[in-house]
N, C-alpha and C. Protein backbone atom coordinates (compact mmCIF):
# COMPACT_ATOMS: atom_id res chain seq x y z
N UNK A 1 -18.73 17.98 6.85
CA UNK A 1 -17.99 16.94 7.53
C UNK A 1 -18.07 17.21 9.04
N UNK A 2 -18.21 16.22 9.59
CA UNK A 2 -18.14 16.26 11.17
C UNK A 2 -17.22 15.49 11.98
N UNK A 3 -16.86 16.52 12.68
CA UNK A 3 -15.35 16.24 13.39
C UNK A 3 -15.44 15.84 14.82
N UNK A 4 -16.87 16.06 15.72
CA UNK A 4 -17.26 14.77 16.33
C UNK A 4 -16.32 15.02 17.39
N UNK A 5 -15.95 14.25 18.50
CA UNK A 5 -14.87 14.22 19.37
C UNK A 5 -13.86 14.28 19.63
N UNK A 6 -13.25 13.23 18.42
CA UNK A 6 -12.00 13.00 17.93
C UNK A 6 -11.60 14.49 17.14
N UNK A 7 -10.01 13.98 16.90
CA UNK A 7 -9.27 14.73 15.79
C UNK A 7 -9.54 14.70 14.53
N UNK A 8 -10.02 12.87 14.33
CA UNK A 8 -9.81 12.64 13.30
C UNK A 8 -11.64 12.70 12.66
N UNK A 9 -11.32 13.11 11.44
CA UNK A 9 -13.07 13.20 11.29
C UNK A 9 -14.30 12.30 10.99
N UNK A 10 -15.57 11.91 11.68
CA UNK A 10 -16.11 10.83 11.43
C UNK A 10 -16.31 10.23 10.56
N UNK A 11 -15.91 10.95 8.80
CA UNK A 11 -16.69 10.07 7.88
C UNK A 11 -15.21 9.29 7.88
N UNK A 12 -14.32 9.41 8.00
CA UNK A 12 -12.91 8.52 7.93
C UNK A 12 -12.92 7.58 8.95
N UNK A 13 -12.96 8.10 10.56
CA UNK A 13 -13.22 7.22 11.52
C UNK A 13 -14.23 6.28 11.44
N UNK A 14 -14.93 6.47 10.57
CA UNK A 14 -15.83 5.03 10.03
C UNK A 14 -15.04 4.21 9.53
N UNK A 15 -14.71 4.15 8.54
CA UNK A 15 -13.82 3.45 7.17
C UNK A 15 -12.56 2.71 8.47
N UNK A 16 -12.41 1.65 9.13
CA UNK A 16 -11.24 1.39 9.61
C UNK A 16 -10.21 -0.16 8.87
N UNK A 17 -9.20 0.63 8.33
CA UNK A 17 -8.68 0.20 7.52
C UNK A 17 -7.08 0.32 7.88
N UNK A 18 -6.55 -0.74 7.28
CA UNK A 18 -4.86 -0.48 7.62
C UNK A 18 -3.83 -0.37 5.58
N UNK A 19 -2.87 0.31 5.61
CA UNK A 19 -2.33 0.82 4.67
C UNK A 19 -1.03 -0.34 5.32
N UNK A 20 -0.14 -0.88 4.31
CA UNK A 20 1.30 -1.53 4.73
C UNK A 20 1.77 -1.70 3.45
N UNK A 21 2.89 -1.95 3.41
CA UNK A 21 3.53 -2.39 2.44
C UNK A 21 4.15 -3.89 2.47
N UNK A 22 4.95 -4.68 1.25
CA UNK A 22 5.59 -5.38 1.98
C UNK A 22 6.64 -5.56 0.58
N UNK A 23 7.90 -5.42 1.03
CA UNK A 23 8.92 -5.27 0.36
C UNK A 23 9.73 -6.30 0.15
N UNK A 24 10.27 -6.46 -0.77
CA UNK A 24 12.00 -7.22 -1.32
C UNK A 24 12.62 -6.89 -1.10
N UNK A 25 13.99 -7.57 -0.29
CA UNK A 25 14.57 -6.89 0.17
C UNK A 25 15.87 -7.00 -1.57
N UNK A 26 16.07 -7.97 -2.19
CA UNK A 26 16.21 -7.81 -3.70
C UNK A 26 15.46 -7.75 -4.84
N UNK A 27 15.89 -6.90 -5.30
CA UNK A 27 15.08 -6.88 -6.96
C UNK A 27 14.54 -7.97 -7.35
N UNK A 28 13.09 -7.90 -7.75
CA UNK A 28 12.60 -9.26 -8.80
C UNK A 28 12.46 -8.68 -10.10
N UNK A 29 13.69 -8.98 -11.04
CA UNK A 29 13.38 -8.25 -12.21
C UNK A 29 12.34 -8.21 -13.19
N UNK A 30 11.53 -9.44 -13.02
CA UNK A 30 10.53 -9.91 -13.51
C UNK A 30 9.32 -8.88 -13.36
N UNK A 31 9.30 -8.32 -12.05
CA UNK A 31 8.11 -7.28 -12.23
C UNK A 31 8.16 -5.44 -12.71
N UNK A 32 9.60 -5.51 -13.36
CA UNK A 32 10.28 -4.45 -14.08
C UNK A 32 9.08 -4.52 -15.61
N UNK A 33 8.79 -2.54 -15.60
CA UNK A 33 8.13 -2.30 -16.68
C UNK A 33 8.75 -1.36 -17.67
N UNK A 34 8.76 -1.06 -18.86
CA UNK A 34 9.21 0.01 -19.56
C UNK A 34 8.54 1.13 -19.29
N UNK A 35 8.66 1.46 -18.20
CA UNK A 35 8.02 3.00 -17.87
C UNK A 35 8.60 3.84 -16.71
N UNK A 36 8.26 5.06 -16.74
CA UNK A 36 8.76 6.02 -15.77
C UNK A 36 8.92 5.49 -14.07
N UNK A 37 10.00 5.32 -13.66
CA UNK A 37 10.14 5.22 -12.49
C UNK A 37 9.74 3.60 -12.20
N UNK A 38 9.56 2.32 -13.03
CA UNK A 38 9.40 0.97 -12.74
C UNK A 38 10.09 0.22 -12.32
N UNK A 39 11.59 0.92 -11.60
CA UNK A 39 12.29 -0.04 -11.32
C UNK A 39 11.59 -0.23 -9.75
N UNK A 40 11.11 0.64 -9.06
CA UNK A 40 10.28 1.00 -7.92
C UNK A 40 9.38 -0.75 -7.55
N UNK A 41 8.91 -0.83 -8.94
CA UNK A 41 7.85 -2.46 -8.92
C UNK A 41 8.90 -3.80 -8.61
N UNK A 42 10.21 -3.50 -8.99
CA UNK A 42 11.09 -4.90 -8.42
C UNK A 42 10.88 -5.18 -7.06
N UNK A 43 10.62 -4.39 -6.14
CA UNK A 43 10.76 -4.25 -4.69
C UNK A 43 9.43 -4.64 -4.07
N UNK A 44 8.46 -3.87 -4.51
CA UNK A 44 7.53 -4.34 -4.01
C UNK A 44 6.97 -5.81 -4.50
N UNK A 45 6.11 -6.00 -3.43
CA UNK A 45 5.16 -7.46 -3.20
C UNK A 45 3.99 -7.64 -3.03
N UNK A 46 3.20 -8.14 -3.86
CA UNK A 46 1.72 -8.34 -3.63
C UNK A 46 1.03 -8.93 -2.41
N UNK A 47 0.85 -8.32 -1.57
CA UNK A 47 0.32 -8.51 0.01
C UNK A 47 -1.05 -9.73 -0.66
N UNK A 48 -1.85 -9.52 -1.38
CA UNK A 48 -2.66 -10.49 -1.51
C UNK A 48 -2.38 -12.03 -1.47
N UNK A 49 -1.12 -12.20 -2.22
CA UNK A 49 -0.41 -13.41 -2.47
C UNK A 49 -0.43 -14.20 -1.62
N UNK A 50 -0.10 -13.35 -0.22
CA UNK A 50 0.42 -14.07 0.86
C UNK A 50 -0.91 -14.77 1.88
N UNK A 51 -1.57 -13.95 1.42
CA UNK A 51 -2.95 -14.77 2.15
C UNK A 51 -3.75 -15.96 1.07
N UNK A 52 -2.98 -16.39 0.13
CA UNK A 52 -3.70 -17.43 -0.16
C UNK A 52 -3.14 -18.73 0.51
């Protein structure tokens, strides 16, 4: 790996990309699963959605 100028290292400083979330601010119970830790999915929101 080559670390190049920057801090950050070039094969990453290629890839430019953004990470976000986007939240409820109430529960949608609807996206509740029977599994470990799913109450976590009420909150979140499908960022794709919003760009249609």
């Amino acid at each position: 790996m080559s670390w190049g100028r920057s801090a950050i290292p070039a094969t990453h400083a290629a890839r430019h990309h953004l990470h976000y979330t986007k939240l409820s601010l109430l529960p949608l119970p609807w996206h509740w699963r029977p599994a470990r830790e799913s109450w976590k999915r009420m909150f979140f929101l499908d960022p794709a959605l919003a760009w249609d």
